[in-house]
N, C-alpha and C. Protein backbone atom coordinates (compact mmCIF):
# COMPACT_ATOMS: atom_id res chain seq x y z
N UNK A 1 70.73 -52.30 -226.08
CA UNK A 1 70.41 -51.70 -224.79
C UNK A 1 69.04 -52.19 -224.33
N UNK A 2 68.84 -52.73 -223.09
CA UNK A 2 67.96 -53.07 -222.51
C UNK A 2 66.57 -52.34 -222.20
N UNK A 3 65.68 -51.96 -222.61
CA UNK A 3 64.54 -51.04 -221.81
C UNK A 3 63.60 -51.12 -220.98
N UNK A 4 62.99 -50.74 -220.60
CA UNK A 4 62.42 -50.96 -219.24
C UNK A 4 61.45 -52.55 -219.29
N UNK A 5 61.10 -52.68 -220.13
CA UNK A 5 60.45 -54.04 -220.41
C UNK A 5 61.04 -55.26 -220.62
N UNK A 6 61.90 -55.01 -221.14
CA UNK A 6 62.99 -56.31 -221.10
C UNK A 6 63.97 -56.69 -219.20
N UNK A 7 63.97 -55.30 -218.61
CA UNK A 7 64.73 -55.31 -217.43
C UNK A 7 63.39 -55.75 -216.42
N UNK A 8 62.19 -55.51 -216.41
CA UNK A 8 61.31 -56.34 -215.35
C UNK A 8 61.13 -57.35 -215.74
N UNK A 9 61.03 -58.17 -217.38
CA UNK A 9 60.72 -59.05 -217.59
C UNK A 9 61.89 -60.55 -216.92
N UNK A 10 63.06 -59.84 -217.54
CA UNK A 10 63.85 -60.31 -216.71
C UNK A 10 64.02 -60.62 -215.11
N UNK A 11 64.05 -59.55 -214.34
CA UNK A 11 63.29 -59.10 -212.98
C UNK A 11 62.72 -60.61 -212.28
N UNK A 12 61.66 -60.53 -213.16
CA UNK A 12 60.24 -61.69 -212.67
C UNK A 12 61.09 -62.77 -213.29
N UNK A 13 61.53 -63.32 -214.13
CA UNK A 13 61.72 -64.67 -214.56
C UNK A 13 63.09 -65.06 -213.18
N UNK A 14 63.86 -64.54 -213.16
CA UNK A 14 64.66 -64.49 -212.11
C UNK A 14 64.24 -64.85 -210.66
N UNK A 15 63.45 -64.05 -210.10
CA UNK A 15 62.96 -64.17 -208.88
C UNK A 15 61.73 -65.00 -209.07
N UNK A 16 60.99 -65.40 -209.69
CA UNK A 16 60.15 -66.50 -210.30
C UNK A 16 61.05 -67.89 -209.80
N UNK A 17 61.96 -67.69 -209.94
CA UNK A 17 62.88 -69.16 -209.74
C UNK A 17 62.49 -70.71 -210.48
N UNK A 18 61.45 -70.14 -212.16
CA UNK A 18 60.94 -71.36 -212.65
C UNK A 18 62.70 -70.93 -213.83
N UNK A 19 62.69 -72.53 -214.10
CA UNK A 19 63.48 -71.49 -215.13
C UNK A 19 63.08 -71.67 -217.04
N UNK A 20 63.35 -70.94 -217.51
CA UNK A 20 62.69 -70.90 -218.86
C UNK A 20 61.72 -71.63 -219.64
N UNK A 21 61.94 -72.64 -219.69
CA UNK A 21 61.53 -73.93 -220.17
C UNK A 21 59.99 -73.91 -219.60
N UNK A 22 60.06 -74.10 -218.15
CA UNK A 22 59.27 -74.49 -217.42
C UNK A 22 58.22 -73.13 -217.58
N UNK A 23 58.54 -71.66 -217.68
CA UNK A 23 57.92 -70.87 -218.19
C UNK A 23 57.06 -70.69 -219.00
N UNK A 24 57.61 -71.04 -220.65
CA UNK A 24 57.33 -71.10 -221.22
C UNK A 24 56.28 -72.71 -221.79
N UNK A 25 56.49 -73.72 -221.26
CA UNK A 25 55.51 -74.77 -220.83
C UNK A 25 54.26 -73.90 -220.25
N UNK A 26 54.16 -73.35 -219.66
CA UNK A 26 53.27 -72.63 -218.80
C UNK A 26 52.04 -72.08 -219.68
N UNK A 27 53.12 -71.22 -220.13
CA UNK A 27 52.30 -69.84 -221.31
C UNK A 27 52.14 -70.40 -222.53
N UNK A 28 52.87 -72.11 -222.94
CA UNK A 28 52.17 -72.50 -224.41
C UNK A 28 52.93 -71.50 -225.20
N UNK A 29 54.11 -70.90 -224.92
CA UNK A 29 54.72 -70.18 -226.19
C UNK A 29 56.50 -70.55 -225.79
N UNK A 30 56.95 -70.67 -227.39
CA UNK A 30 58.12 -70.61 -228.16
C UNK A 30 59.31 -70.35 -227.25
N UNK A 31 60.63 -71.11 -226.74
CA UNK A 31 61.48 -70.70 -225.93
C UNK A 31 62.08 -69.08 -226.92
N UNK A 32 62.25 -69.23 -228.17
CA UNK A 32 62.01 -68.16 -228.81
C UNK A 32 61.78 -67.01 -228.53
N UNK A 33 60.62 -67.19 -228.34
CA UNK A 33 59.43 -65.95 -228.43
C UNK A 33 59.91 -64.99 -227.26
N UNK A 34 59.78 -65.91 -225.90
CA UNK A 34 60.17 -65.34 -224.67
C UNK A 34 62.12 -64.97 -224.85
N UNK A 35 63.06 -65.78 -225.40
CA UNK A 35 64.10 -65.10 -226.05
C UNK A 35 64.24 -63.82 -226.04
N UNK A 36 63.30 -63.56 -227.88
CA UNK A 36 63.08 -62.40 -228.45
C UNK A 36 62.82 -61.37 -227.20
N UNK A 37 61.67 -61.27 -226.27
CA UNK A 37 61.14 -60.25 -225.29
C UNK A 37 62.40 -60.07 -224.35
N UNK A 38 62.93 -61.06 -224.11
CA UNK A 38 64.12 -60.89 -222.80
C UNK A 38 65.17 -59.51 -223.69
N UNK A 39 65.71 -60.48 -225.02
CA UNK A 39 66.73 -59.15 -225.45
C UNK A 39 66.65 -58.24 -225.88
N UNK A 40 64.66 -57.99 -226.25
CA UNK A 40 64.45 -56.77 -226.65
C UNK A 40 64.50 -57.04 -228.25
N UNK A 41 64.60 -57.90 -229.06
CA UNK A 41 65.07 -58.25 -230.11
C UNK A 41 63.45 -57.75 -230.55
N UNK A 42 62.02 -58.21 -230.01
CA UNK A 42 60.64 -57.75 -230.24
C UNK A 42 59.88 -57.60 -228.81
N UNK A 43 58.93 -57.04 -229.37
CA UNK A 43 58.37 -57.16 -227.78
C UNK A 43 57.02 -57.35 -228.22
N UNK A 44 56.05 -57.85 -227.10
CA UNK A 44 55.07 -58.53 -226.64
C UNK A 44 53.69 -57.64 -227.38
N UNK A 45 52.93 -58.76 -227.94
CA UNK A 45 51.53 -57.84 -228.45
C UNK A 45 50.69 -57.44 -227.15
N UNK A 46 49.98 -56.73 -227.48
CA UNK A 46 48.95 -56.45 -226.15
C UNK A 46 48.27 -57.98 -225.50
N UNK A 47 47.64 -59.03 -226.53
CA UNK A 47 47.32 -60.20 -225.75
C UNK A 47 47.81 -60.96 -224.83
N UNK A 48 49.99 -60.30 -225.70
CA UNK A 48 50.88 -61.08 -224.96
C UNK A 48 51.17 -60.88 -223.38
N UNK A 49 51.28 -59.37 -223.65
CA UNK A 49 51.49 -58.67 -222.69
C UNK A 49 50.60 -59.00 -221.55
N UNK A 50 49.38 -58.85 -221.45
CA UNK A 50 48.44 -59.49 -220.39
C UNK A 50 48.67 -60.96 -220.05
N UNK A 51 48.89 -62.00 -220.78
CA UNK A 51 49.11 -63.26 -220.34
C UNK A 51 50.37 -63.27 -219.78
N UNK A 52 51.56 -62.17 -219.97
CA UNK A 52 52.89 -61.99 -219.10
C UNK A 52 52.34 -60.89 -217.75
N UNK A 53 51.36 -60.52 -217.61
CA UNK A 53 51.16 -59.75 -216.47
C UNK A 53 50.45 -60.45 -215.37
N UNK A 54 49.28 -61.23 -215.84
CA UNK A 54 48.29 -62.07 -215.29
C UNK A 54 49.42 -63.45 -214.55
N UNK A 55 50.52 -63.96 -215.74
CA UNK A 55 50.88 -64.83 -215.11
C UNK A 55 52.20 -64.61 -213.98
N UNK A 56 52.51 -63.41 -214.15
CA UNK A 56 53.55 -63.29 -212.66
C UNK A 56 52.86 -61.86 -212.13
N UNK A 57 51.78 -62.24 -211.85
CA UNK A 57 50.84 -61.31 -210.77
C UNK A 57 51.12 -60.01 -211.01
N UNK A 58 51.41 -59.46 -211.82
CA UNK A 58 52.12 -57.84 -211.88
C UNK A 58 51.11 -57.17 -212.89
N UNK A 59 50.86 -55.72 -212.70
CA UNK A 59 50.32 -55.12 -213.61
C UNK A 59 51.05 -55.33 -215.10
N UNK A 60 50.71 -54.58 -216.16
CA UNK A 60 51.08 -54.39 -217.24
C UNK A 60 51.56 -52.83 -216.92
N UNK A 61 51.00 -51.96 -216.36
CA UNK A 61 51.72 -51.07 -216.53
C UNK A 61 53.05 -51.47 -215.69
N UNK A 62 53.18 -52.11 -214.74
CA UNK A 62 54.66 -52.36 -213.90
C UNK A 62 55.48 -52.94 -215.20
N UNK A 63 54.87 -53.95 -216.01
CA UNK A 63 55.84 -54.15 -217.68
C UNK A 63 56.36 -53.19 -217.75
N UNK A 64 55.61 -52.23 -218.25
CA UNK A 64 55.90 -51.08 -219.43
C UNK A 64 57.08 -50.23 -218.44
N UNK A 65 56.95 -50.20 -216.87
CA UNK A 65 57.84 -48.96 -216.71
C UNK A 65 57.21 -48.10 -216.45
N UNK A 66 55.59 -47.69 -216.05
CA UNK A 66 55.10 -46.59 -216.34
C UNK A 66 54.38 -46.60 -214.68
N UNK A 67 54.50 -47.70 -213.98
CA UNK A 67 54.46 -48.01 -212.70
C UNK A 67 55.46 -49.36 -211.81
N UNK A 68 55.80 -48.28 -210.67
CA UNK A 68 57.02 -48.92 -209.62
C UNK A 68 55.96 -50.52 -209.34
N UNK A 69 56.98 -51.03 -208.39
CA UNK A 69 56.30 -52.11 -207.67
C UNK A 69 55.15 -52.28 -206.92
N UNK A 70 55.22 -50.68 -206.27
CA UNK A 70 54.15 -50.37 -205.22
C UNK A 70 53.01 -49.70 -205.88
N UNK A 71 52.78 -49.54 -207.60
CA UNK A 71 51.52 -49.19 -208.25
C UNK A 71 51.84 -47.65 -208.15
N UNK A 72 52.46 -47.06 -207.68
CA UNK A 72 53.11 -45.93 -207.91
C UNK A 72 53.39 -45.44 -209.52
N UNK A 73 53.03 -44.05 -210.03
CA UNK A 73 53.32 -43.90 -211.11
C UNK A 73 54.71 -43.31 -211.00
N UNK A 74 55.41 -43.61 -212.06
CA UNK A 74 56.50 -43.45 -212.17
C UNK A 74 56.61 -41.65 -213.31
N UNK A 75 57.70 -41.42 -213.26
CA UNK A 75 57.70 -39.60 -213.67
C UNK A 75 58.29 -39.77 -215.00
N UNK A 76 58.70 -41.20 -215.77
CA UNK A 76 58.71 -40.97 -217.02
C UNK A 76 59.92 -41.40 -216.93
């Protein structure tokens, strides 16, 4: 089952319109690695997490689920 971090991460790589490869060229990490985060199989350390927020312009809390698109907190 998908959770909220795997479903924006997805989200952004999608509407990003780079596709994987070219992603991950980007960020210097493992087609793997980004794999693992898509299916939820692991998820992202805090360093990671910021270099996935910084690089598709989005907060980290919009990652986590804990804020909408519009920086809005979300009710859980």
């Amino acid at each position: 089952m998908k959770n909220m971090f795997t479903s924006r991460l997805s989200e952004l790589i999608r509407e990003s319109e780079k596709n994987q490869n070219h992603i991950c060229a980007d960020l210097k990490i493992s087609k793997q690695k980004l794999s693992n985060w898509k299916t939820g199989y692991c998820e992202p350390n805090l360093d990671d997490l910021i270099m996935l927020a910084l690089y598709f312009d989005v907060s980290s809390d919009f990652l986590l689920g804990i804020e909408d698109e519009t920086g809005a907190k979300s009710n859980g």
